[in-house]
Protein backbone atom coordinates (compact mmCIF):
# COMPACT_ATOMS: atom_id res chain seq x y z
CA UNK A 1 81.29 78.41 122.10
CA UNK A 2 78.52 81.14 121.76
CA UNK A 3 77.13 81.92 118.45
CA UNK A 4 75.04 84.76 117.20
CA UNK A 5 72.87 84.43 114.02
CA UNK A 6 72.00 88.25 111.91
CA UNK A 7 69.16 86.90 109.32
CA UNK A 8 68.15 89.87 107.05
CA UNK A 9 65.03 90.85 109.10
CA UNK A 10 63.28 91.90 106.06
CA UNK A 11 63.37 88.76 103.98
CA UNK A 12 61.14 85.77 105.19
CA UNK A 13 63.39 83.34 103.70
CA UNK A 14 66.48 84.09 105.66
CA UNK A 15 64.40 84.72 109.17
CA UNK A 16 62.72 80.85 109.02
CA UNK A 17 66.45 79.65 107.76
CA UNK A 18 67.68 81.77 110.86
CA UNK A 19 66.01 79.96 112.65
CA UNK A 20 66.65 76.74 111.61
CA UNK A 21 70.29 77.31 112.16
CA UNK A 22 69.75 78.35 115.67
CA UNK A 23 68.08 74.90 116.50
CA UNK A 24 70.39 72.89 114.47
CA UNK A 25 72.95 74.72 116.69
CA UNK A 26 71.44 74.13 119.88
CA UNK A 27 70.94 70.53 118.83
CA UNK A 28 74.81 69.93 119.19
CA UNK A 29 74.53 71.40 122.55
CA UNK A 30 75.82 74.69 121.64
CA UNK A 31 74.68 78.16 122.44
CA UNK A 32 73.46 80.04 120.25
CA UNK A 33 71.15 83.53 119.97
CA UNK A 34 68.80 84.79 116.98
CA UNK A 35 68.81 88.47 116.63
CA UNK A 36 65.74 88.69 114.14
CA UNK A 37 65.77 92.82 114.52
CA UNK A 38 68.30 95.70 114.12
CA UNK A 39 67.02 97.36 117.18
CA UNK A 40 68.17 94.76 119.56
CA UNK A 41 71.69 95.22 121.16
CA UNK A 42 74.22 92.54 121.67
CA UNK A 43 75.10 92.65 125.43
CA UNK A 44 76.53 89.14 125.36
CA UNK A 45 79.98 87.84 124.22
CA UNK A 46 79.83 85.74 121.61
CA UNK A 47 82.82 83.63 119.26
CA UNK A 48 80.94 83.54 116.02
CA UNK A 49 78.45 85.73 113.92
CA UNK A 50 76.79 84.11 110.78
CA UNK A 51 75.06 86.77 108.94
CA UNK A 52 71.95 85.02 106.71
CA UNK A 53 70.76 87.19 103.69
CA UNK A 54 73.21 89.78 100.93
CA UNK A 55 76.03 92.26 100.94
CA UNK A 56 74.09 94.85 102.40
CA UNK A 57 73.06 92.49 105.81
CA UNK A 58 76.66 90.96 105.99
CA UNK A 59 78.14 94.74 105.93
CA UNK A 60 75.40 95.99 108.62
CA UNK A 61 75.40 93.06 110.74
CA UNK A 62 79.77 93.23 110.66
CA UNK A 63 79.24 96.63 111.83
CA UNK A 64 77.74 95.49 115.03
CA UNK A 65 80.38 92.56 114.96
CA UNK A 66 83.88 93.65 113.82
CA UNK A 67 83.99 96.50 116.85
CA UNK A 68 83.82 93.60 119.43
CA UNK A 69 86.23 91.03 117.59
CA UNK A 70 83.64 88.98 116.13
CA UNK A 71 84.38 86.72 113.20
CA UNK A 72 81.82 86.66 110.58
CA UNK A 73 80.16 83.47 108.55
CA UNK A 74 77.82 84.58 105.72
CA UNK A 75 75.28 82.59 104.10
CA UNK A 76 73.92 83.90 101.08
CA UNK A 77 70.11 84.67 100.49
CA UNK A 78 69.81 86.88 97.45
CA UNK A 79 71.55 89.31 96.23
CA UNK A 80 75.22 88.93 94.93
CA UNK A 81 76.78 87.87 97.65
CA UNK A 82 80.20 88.42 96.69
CA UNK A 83 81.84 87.39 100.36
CA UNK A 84 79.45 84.68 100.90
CA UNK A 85 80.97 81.35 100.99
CA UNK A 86 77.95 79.41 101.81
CA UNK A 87 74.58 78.83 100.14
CA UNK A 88 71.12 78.00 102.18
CA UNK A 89 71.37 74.31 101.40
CA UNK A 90 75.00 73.92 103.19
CA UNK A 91 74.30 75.16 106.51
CA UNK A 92 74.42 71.70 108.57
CA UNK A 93 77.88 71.14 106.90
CA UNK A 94 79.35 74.88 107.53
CA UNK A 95 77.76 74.83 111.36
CA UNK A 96 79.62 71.57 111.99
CA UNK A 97 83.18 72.62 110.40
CA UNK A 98 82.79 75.69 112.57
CA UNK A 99 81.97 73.34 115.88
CA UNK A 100 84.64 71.57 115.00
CA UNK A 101 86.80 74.23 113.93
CA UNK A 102 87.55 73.72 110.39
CA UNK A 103 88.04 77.43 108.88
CA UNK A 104 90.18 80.07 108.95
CA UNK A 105 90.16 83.31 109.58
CA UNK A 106 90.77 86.18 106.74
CA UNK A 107 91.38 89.62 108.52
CA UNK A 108 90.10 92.80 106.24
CA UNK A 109 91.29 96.16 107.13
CA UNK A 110 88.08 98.67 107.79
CA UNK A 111 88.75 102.69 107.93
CA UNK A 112 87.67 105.37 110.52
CA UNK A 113 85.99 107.96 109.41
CA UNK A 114 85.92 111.24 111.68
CA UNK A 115 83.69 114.86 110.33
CA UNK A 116 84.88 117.93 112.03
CA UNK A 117 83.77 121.58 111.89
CA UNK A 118 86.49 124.22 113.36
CA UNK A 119 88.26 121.78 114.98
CA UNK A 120 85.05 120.07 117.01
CA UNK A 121 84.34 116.53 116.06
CA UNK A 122 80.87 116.20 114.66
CA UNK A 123 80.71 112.91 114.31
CA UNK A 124 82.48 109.21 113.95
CA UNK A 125 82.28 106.51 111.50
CA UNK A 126 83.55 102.65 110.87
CA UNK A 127 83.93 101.52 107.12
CA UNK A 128 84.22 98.40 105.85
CA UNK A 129 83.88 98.83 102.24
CA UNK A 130 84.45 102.58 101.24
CA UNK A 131 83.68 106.37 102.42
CA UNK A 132 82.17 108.91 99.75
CA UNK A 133 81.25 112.49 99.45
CA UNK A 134 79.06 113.50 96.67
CA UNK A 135 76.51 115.91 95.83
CA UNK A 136 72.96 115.57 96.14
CA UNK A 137 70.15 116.43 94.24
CA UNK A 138 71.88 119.45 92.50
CA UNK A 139 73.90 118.55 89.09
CA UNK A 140 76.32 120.96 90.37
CA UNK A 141 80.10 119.48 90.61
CA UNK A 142 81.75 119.82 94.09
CA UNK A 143 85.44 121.91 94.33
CA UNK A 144 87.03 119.08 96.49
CA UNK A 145 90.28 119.56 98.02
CA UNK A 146 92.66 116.26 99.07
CA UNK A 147 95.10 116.24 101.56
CA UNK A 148 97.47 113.59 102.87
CA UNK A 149 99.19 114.05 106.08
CA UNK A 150 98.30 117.57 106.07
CA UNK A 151 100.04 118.04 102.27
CA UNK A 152 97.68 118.97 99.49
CA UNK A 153 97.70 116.03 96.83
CA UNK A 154 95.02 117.89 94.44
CA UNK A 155 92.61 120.42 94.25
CA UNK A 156 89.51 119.69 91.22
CA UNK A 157 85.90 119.55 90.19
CA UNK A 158 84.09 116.43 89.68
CA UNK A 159 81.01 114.56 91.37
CA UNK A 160 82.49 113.26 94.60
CA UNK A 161 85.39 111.06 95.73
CA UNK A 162 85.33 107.91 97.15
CA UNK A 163 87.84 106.29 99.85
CA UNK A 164 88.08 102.55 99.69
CA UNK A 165 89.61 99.60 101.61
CA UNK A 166 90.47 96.56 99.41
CA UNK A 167 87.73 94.73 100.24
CA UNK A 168 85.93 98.18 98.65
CA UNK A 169 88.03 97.99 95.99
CA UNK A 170 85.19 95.91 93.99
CA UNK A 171 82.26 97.99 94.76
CA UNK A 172 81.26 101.94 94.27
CA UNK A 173 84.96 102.37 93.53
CA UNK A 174 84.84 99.84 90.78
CA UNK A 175 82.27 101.41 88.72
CA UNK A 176 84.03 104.54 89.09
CA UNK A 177 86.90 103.75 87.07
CA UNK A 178 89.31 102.30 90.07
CA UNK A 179 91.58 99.48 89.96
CA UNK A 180 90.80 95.81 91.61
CA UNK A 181 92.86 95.75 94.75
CA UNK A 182 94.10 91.95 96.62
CA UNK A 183 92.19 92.28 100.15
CA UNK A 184 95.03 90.97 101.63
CA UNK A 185 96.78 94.13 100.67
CA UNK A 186 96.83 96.95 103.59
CA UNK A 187 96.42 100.04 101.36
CA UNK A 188 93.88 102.70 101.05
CA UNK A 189 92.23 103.60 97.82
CA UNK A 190 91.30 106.77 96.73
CA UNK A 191 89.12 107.38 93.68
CA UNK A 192 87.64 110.57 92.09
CA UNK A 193 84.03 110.31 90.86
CA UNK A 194 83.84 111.96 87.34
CA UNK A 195 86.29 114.46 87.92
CA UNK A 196 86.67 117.38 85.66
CA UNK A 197 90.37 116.35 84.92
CA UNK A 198 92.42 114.60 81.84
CA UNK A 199 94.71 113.36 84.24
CA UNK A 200 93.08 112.86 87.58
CA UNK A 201 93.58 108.99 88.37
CA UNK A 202 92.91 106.73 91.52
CA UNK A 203 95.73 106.24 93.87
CA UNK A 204 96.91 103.81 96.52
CA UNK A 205 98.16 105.40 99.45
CA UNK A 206 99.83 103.82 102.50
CA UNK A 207 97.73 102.92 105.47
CA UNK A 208 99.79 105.01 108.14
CA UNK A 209 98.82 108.42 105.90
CA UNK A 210 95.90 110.41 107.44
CA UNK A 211 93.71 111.77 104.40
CA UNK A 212 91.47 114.61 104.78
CA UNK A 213 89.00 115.98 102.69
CA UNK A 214 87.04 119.31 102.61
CA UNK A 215 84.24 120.69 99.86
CA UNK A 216 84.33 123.98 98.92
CA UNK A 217 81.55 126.42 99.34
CA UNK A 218 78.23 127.09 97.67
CA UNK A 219 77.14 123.87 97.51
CA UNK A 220 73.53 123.35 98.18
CA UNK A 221 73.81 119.30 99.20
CA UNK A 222 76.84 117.74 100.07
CA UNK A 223 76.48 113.77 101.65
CA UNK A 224 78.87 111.53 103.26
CA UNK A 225 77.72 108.20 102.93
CA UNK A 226 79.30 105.38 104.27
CA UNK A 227 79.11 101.71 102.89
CA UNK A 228 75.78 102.91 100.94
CA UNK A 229 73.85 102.83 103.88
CA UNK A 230 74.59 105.39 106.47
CA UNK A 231 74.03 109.25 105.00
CA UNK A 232 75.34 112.29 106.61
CA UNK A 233 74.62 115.36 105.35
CA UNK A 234 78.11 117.97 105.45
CA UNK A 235 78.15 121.68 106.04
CA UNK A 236 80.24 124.09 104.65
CA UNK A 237 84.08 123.56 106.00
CA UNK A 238 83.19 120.47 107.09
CA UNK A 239 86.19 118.28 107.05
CA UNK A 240 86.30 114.26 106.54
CA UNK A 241 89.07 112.56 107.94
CA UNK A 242 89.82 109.44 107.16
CA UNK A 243 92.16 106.90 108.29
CA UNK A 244 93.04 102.98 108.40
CA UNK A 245 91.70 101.49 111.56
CA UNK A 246 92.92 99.49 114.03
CA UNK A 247 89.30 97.37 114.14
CA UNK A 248 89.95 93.85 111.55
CA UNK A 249 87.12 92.70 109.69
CA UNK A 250 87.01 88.77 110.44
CA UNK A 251 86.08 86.44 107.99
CA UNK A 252 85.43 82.76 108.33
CA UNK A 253 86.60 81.18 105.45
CA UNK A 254 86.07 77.46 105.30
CA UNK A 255 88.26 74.77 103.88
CA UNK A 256 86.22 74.34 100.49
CA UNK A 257 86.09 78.75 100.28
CA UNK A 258 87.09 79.86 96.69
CA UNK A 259 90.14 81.98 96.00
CA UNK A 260 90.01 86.19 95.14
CA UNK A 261 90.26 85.71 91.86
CA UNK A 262 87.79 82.75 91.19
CA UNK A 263 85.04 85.00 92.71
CA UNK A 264 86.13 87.80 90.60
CA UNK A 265 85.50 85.28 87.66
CA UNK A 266 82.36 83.52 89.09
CA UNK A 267 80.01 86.47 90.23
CA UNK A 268 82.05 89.81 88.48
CA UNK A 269 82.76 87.57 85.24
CA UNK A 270 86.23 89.46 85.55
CA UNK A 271 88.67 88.06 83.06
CA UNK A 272 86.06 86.78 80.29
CA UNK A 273 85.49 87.40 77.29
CA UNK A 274 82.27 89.51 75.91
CA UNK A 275 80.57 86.05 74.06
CA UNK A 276 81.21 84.00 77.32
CA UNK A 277 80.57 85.62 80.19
């Protein structure tokens, strides 16, 4: 078995308890590798990936995972960590269910995301939480225009739109008035930011359907940003293209791992009332 270890490279905390993983690892005669920066490529095949730090390292560090099959562990250091399982102090425990094999594995679907201009592909992009065009720094709403499978679903003014796996379900797409989707449903969620409509609402579409998106003109800034953390800035008839992809987000789950809807009670206090959450 080969294991890689992602600490947030920014955060002291998770680099020393990086590091401390590695050797507890190699102390069971394992292999294992410590990838302390974002430059360095992984040129080796490896089993496992445990990602050390929040949300935004697990999603960055599954980027460079999920393409080449890798299953993910996360162990929280700050933030939320809403699909972390494991906290600093349980590492020796988690390391040895993994060595001895005690987890499972809970597959997410991800999305492709493809810009083209006139037919020529401008560039290519993985998702694992959501996909979403907005404006920039103008207060100007977009014209956006929504097509699956080539048939126009809607045509509307509003602040952006935002294409979600399930997994995204409970992030940008949340706030923006969409529903909580079961990640173990293969769907794809589309939500309208703001939109200048009475009766405009989120949908669920099916993950075979090929969505498309295109901005209308005069727009000064229009972004495509992708899990919060990639930015692409689109031209005028640019057009996003997005569809369910064949890439799985793996992730470990071990035997004590809570259920959907406990962490949607524990860290979104979903399901409480006002005077006890």
């Amino acid at each position: 078995m080969k294991i890689a270890v992602f600490p947030n490279p920014h955060r002291e905390e998770a680099l020393i308890l990086g590091s401390d993983i590695v050797s507890y690892i190699k102390s069971k005669d394992v292999y294992a590798k410590l990838f302390d920066s974002w430059a360095e490529d992984v040129t080796e095949d490896f089993d496992i990936g445990i990602v050390i730090g929040g949300d935004g390292t697990l999603l960055r560090a599954s980027k460079i995972l999920v393409p080449l099959g890798v299953p993910v562990l996360g162990i929280r250091v700050g933030g939320l960590g809403f699909l972390f399982d494991v906290e600093p102090d349980e590492y020796k425990d988690a390391i040895d269910k993994l060595l001895n094999k005690d987890y499972r594995i809970e597959s997410r679907g991800t999305l492709d995301i493809t810009v083209e201009k006139s037919g020529i592909t401008k560039g290519k992009f993985l998702a694992l939480n959501d996909a979403v065009v907005n404006k920039g720094t103008f207060a100007r709403m977009l014209e956006i225009t929504l097509y699956v499978n080539k048939n126009l679903v809607a045509r509307y003014p509003a602040d952006g739109i935002i294409v979600s796996t399930p997994t995204g379900s409970t992030a940008y797409s949340l706030s923006a008035g969409g529903p909580i989707v079961s990640p173990d449903l293969n769907c794809v969620l589309v939500t309208p930011i703001c939109p200048h409509s009475l009766f405009l609402r989120p949908i669920l579409l099916n993950p075979r359907d090929m969505i498309e998106i295109v901005v209308g003109e005069k727009h000064e800034e229009v972004m495509l940003t992708v899990d919060g953390q990639l930015g692409v800035h689109l031209d005028t008839e640019d057009r996003i293209k997005v569809s369910f992809s064949n890439s799985q987000w793996k992730l470990i789950r071990l035997s004590k791992s809570p259920d959907f809807f406990s962490t949607l009670r524990e860290k979104l206090h979903w399901g409480e009332r006002v005077g006890d959450a």
